[in-house]
N, C-alpha and C. Protein backbone atom coordinates (compact mmCIF):
# COMPACT_ATOMS: atom_id res chain seq x y z
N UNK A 1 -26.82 29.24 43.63
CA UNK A 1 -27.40 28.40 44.64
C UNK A 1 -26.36 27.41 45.17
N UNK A 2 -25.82 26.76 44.45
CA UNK A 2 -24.98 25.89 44.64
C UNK A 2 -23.35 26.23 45.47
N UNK A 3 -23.30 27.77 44.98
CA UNK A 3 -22.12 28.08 46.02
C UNK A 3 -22.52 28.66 47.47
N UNK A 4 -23.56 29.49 47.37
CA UNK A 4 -24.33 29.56 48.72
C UNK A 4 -24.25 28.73 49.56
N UNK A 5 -25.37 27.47 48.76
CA UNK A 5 -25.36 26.03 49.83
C UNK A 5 -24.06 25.63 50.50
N UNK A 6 -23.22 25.98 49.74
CA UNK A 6 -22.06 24.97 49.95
C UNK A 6 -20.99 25.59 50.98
N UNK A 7 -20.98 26.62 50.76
CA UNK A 7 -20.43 27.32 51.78
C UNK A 7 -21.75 27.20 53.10
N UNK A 8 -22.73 27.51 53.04
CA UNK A 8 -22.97 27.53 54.78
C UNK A 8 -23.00 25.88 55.32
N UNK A 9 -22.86 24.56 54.52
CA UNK A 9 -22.82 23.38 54.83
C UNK A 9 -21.44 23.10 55.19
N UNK A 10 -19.94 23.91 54.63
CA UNK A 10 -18.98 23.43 54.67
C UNK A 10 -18.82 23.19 56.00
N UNK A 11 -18.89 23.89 56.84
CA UNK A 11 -18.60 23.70 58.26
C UNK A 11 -19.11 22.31 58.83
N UNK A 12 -20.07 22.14 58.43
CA UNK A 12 -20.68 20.90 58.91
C UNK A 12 -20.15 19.73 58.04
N UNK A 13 -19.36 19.79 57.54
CA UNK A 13 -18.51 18.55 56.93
C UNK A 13 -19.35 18.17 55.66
N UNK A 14 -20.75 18.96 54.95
CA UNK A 14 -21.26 18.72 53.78
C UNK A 14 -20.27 19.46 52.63
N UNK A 15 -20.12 18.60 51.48
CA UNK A 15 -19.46 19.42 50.22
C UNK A 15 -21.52 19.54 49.03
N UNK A 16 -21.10 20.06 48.62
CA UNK A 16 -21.93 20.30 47.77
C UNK A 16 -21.14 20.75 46.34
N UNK A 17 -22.05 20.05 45.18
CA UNK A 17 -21.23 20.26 43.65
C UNK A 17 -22.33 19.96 43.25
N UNK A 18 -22.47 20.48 41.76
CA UNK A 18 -23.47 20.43 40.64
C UNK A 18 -23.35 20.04 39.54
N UNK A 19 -23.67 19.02 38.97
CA UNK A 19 -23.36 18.54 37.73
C UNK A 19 -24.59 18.35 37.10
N UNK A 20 -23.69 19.68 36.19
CA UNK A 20 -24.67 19.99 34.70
C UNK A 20 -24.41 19.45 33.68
N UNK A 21 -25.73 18.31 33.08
CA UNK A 21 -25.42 17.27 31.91
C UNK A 21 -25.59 17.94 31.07
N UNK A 22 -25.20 17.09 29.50
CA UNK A 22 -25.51 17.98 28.25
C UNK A 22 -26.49 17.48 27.97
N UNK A 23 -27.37 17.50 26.74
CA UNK A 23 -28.37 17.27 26.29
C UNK A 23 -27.97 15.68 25.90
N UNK A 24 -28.63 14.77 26.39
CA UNK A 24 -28.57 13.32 25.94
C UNK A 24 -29.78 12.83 25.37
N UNK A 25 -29.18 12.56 24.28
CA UNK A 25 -30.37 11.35 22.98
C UNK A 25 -30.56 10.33 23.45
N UNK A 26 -29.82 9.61 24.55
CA UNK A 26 -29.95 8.37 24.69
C UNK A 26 -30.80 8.07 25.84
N UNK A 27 -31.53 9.28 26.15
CA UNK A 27 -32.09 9.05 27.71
C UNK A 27 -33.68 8.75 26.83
N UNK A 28 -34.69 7.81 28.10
CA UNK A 28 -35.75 8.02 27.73
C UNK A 28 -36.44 9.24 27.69
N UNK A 29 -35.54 10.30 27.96
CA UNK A 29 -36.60 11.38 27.76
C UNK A 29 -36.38 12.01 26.50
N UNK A 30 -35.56 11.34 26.46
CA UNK A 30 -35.42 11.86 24.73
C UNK A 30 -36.42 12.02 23.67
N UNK A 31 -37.32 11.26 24.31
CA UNK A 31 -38.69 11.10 23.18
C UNK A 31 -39.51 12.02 23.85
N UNK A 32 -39.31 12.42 25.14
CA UNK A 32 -40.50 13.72 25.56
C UNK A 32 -40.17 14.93 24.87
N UNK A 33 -38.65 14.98 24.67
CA UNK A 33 -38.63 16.38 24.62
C UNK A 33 -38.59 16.10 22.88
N UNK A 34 -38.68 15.47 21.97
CA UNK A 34 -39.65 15.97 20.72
C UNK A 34 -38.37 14.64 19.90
N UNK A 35 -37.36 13.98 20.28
CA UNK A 35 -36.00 13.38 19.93
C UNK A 35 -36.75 12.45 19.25
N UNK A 36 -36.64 11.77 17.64
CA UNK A 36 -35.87 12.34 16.44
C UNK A 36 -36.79 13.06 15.91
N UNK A 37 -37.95 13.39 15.62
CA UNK A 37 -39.16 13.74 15.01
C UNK A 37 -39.64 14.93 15.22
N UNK A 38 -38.91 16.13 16.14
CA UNK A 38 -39.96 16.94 16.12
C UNK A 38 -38.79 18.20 16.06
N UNK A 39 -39.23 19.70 16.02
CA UNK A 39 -38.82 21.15 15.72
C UNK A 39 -37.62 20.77 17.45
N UNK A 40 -37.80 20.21 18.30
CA UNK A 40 -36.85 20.01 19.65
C UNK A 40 -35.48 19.09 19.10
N UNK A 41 -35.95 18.35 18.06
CA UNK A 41 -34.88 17.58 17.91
C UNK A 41 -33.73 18.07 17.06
N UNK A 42 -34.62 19.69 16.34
CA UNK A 42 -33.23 20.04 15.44
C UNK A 42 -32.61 21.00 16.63
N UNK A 43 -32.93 21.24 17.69
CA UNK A 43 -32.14 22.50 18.68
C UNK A 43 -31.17 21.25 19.36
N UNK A 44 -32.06 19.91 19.83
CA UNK A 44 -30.94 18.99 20.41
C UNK A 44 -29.94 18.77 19.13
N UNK A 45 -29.76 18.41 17.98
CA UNK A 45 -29.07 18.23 16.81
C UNK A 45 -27.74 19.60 17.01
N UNK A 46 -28.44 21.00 16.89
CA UNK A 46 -28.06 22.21 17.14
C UNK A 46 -26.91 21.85 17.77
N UNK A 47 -27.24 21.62 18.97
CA UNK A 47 -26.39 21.91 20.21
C UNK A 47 -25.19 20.81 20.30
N UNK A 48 -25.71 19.56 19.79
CA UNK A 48 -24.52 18.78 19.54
C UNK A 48 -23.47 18.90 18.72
N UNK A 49 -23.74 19.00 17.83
CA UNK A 49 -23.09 19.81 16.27
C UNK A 49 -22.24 21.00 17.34
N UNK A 50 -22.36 21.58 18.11
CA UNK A 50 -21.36 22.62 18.82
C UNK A 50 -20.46 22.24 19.85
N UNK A 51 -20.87 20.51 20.08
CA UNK A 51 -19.88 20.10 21.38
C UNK A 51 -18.62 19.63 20.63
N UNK A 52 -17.55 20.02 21.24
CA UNK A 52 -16.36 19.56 20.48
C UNK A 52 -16.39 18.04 20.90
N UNK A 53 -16.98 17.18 21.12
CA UNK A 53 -16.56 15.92 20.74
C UNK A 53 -17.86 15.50 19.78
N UNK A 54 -19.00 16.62 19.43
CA UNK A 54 -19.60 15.83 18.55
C UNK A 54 -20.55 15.06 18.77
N UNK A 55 -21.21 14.44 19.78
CA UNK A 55 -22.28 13.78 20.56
C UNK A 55 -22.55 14.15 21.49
N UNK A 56 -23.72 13.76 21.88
CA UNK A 56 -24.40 13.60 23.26
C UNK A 56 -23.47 12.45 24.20
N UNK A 57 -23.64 12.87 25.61
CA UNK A 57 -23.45 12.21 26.31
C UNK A 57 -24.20 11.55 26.55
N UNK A 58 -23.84 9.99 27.37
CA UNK A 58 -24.34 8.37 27.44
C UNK A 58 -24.78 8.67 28.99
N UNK A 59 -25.84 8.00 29.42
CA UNK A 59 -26.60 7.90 30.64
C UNK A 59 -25.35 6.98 31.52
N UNK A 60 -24.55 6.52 31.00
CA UNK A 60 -23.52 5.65 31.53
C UNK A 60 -22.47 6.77 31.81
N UNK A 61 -21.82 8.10 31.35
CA UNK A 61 -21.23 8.80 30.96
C UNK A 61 -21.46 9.78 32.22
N UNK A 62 -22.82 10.14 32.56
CA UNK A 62 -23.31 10.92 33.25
C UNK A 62 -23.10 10.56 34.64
N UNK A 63 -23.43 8.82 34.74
CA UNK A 63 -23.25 8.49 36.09
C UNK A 63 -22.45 7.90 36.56
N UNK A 64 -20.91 7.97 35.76
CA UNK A 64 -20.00 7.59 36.48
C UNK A 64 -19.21 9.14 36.89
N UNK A 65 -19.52 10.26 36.43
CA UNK A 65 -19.22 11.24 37.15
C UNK A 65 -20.28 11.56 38.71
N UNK A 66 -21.13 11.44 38.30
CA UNK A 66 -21.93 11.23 39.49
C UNK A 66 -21.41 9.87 41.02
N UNK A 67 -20.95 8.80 40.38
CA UNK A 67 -20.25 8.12 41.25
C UNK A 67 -18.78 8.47 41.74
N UNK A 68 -18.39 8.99 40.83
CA UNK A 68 -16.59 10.16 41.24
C UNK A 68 -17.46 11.09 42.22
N UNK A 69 -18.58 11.85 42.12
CA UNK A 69 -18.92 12.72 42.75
C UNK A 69 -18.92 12.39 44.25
N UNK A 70 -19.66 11.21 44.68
CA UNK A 70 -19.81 10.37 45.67
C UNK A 70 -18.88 9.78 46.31
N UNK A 71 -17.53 9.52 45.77
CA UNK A 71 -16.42 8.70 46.09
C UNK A 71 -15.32 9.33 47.14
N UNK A 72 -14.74 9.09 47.80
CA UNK A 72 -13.93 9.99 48.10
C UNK A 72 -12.66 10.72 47.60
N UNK A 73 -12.36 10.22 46.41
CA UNK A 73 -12.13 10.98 45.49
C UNK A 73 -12.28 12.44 45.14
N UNK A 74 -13.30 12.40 45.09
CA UNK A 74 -14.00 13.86 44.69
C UNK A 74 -13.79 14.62 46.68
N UNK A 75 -13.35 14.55 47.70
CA UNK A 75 -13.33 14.83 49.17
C UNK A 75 -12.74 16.41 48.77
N UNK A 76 -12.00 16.58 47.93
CA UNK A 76 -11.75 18.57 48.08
C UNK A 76 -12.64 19.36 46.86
N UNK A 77 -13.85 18.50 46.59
CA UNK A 77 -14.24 19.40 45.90
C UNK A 77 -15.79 19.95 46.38
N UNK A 78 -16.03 21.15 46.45
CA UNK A 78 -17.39 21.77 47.06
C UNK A 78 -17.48 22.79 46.05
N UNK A 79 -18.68 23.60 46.08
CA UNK A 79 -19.15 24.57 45.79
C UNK A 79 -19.05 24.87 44.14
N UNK A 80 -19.00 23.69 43.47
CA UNK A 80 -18.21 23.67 41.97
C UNK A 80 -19.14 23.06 41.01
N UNK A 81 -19.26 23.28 39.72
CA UNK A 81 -20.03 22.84 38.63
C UNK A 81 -19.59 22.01 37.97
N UNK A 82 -19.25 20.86 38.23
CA UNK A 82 -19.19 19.91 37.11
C UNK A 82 -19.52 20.09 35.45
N UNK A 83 -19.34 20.52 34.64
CA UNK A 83 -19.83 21.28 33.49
C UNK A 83 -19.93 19.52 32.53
N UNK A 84 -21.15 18.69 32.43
CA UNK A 84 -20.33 17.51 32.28
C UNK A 84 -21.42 17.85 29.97
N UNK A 85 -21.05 18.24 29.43
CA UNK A 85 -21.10 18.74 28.03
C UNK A 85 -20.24 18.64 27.03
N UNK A 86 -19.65 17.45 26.66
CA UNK A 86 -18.60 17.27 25.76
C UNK A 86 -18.26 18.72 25.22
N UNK A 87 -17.74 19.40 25.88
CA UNK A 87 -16.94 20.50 25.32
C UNK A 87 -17.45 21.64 24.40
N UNK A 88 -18.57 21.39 25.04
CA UNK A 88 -19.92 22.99 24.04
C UNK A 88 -19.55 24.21 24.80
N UNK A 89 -18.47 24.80 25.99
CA UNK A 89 -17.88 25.80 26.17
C UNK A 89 -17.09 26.52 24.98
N UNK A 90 -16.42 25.31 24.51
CA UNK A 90 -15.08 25.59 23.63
C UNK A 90 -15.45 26.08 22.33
N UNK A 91 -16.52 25.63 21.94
CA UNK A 91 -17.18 26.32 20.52
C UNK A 91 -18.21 27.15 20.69
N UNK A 92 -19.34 27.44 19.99
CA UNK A 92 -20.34 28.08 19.98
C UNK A 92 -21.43 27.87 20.52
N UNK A 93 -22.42 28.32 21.39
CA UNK A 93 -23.21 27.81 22.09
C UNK A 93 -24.69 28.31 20.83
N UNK A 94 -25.66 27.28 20.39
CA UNK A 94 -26.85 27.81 19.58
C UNK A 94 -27.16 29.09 20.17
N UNK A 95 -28.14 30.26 19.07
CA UNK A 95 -28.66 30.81 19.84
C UNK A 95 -29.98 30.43 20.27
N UNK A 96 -29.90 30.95 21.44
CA UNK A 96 -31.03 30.14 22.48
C UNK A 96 -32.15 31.09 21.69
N UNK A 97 -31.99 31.99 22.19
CA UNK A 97 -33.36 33.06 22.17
C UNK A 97 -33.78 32.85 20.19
N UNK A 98 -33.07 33.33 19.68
CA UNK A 98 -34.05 32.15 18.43
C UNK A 98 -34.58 31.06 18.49
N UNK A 99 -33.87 29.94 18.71
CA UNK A 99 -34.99 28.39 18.91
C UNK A 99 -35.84 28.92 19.36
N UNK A 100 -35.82 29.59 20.76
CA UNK A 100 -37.31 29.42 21.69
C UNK A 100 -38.07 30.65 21.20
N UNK A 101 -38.13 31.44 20.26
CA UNK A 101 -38.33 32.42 19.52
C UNK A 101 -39.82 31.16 18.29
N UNK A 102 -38.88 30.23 18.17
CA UNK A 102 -39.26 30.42 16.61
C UNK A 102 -40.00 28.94 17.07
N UNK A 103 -39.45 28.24 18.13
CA UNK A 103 -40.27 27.03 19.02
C UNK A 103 -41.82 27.80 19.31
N UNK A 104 -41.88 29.61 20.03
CA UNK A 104 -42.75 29.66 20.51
C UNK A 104 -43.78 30.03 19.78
N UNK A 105 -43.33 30.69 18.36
CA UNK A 105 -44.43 30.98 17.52
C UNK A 105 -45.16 29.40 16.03
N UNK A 106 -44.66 28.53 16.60
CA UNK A 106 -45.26 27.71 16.01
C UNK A 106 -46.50 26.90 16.21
């Protein structure tokens, strides 16, 4: 979607980019999605344990790439993913389809 968009906007002087956060503990939604107490909090646990720096990213963390995004700074970049995940490429990603396997039969 995001390279689509971005290419038929380029002409018109729009960039378009996507920034994909990692799972953050520190957000208030942290408590929707089950954070510290529930079967969600060991897949968020999971997934951190695989980012090479070891934590979640900070709501502060998130939106100063989001303000680089905005800046002109960021002026040659379009059609691109921000991957913003302390480094959960570089190691092992959980397997998904178990959690939501074993999330769905509970």
């Amino acid at each position: 979607m995001g390279w689509g968009t971005a290419q038929e906007l380029a002409g018109e002087g729009w960039r378009v980019t996507i920034a994909d956060r990692n799972t953050d503990l520190a957000s208030p939604r942290a408590a929707e999605l089950g954070a510290p107490h529930s079967s969600a909090a060991a897949e968020v646990t999971g997934y951190v344990e695989n980012t090479a720096l070891g934590r979640p990213g900070t709501p502060e963390e998130i939106a100063e790439a989001g303000v680089w995004l905005c800046s002109p700074q960021s002026s040659w970049m379009t059609g691109e993913i921000l991957d913003l995940n302390g480094g959960a490429h570089l190691k092992r990603y959980p397997n998904i389809n178990q959690h939501l396997t074993r999330l769905m039969n509970q």
